[in-house]
C-alpha atoms as a PDB file:
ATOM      1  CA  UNK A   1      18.778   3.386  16.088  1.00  0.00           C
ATOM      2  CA  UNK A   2      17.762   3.806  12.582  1.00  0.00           C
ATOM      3  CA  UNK A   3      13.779   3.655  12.002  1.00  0.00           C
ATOM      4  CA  UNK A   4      11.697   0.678  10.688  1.00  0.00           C
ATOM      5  CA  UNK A   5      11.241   0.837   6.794  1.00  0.00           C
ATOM      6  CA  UNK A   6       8.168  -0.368   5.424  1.00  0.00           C
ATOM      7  CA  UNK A   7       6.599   0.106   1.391  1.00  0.00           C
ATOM      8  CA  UNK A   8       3.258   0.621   0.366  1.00  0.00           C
ATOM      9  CA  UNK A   9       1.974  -1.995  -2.516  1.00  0.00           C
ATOM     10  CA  UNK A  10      -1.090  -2.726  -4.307  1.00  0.00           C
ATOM     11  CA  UNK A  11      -1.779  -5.931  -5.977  1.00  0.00           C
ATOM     12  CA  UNK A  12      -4.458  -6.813  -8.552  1.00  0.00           C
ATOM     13  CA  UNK A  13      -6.680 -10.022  -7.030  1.00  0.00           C
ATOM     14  CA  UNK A  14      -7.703 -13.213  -9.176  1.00  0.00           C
ATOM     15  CA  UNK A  15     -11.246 -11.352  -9.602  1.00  0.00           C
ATOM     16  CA  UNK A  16      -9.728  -8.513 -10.779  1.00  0.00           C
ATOM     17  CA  UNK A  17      -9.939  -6.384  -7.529  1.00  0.00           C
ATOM     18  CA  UNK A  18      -7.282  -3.887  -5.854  1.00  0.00           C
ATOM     19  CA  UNK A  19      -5.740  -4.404  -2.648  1.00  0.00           C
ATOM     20  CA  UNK A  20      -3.270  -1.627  -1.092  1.00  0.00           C
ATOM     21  CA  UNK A  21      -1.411  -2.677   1.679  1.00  0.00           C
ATOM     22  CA  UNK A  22       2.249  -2.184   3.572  1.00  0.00           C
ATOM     23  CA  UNK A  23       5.048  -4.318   4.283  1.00  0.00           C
ATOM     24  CA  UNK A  24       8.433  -4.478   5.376  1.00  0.00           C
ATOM     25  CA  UNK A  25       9.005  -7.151   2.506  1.00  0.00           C
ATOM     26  CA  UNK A  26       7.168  -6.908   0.069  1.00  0.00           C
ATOM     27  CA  UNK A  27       8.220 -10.592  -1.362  1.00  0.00           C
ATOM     28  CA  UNK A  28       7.396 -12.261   1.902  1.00  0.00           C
ATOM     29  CA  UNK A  29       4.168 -10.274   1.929  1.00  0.00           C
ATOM     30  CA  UNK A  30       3.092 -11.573  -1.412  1.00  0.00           C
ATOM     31  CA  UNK A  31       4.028 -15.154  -0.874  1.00  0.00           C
ATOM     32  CA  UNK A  32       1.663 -14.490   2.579  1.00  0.00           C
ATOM     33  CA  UNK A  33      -1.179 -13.636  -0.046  1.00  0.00           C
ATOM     34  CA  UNK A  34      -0.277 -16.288  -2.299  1.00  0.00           C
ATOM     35  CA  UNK A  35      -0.221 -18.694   0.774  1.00  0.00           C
ATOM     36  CA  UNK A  36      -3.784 -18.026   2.052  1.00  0.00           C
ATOM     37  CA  UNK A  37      -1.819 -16.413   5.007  1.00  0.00           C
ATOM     38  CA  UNK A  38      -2.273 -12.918   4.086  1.00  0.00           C
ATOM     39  CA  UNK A  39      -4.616  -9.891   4.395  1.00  0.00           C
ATOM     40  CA  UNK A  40      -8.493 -11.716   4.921  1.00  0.00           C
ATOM     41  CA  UNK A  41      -9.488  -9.735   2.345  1.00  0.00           C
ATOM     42  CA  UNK A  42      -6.818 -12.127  -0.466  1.00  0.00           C
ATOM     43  CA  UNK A  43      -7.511 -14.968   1.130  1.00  0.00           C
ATOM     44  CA  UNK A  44     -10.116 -15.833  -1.338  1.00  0.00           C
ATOM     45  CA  UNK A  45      -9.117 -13.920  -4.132  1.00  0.00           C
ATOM     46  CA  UNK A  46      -5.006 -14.968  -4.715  1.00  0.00           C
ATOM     47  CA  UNK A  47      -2.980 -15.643  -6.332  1.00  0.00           C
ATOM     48  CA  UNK A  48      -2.148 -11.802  -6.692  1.00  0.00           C
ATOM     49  CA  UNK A  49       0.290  -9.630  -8.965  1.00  0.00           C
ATOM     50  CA  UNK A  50       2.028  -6.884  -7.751  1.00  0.00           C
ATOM     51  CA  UNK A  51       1.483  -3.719 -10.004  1.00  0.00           C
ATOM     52  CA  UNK A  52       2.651  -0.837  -7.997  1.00  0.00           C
ATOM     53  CA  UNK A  53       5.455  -0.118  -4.974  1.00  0.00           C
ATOM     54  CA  UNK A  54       7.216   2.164  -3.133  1.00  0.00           C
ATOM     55  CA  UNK A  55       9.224   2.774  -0.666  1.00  0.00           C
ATOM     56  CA  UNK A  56      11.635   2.122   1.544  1.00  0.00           C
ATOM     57  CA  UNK A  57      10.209   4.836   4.279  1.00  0.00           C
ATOM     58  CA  UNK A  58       9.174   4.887   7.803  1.00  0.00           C
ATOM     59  CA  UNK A  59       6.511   3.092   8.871  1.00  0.00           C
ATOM     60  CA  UNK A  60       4.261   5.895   9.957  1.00  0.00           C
ATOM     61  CA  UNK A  61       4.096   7.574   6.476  1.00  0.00           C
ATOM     62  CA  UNK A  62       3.779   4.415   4.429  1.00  0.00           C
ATOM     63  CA  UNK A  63       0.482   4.078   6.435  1.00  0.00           C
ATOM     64  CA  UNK A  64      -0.323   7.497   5.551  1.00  0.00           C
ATOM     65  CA  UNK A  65       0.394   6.850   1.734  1.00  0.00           C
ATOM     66  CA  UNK A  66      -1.866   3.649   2.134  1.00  0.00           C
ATOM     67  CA  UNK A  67      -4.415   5.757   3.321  1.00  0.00           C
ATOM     68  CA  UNK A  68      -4.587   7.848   0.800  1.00  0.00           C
ATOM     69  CA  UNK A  69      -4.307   5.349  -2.044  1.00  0.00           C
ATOM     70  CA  UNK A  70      -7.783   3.723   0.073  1.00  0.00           C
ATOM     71  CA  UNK A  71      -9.677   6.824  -0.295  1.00  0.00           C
ATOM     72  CA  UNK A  72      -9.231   6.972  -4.802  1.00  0.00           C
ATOM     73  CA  UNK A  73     -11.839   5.818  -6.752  1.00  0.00           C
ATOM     74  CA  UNK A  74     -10.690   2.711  -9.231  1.00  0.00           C
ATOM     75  CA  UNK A  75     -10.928   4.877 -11.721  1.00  0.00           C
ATOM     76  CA  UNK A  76      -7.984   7.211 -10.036  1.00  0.00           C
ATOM     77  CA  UNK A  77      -6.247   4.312  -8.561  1.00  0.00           C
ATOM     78  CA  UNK A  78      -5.453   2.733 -12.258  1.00  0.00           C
ATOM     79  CA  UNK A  79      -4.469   6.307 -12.908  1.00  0.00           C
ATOM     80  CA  UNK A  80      -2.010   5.974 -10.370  1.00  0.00           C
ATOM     81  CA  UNK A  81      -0.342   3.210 -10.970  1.00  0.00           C
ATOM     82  CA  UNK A  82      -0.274   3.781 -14.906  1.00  0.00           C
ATOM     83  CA  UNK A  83       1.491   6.944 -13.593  1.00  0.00           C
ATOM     84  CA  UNK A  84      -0.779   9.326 -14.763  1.00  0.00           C
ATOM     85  CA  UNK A  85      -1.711  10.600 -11.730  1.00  0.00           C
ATOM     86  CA  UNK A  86       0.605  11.983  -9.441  1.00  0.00           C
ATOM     87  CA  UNK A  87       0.158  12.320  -5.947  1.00  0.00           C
ATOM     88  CA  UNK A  88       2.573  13.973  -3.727  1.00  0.00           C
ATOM     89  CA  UNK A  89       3.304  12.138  -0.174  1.00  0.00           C
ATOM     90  CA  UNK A  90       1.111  13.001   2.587  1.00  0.00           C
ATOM     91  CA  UNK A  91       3.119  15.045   5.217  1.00  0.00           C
ATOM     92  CA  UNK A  92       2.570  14.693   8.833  1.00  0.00           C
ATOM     93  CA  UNK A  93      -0.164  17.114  10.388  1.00  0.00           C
ATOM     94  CA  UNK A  94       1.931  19.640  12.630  1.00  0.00           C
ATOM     95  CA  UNK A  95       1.932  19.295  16.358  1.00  0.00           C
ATOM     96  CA  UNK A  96      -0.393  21.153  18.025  1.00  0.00           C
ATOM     97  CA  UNK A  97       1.210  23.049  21.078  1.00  0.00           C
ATOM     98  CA  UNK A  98      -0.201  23.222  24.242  1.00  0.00           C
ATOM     99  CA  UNK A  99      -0.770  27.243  25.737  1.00  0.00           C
END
């Protein structure tokens, strides 16, 4: 069975704010936001634009990549998505063995 896909997005708010998020479509996931039946955090601040994506990948490291967008500044985020900063994807840690 082939794995879920899932992209990591962030959208630019009516007050000018950044939200990062995932989805497994991103147009249904906008139209959410749009709706008033997204993220809490658009619900008050839509309509939003989408200005960066990517994907398709698993769902486990587009939540990694979304956590790592959170953690930049603004500053580095509109780096990112003018493409000036790079970021490579986060790999997954490597399983600890048991002795």
């Amino acid at each position: 069975m082939p794995s879920p896909r899932a992209y990591v997005y962030i959208v630019c708010c009516r007050d000018g704010t950044l939200y990062i998020g995932t989805a497994r479509d991103i147009a249904q996931r906008l139209a959410q936001h749009d709706a008033g039946k997204g993220a809490k955090y658009t619900r008050s601040r839509g309509p939003v634009k989408l200005l960066w994506s990517e994907g398709p990948m698993t769902v486990s490291r587009a939540l990694r990549r979304e956590y790592q967008l959170k953690q930049l500044t603004r500053p580095q985020k509109e780096s990112f998505i003018a493409g000036t900063l790079v970021l490579k994807l986060p790999r997954r840690s490597p399983r600890r063995r048991r002795p």
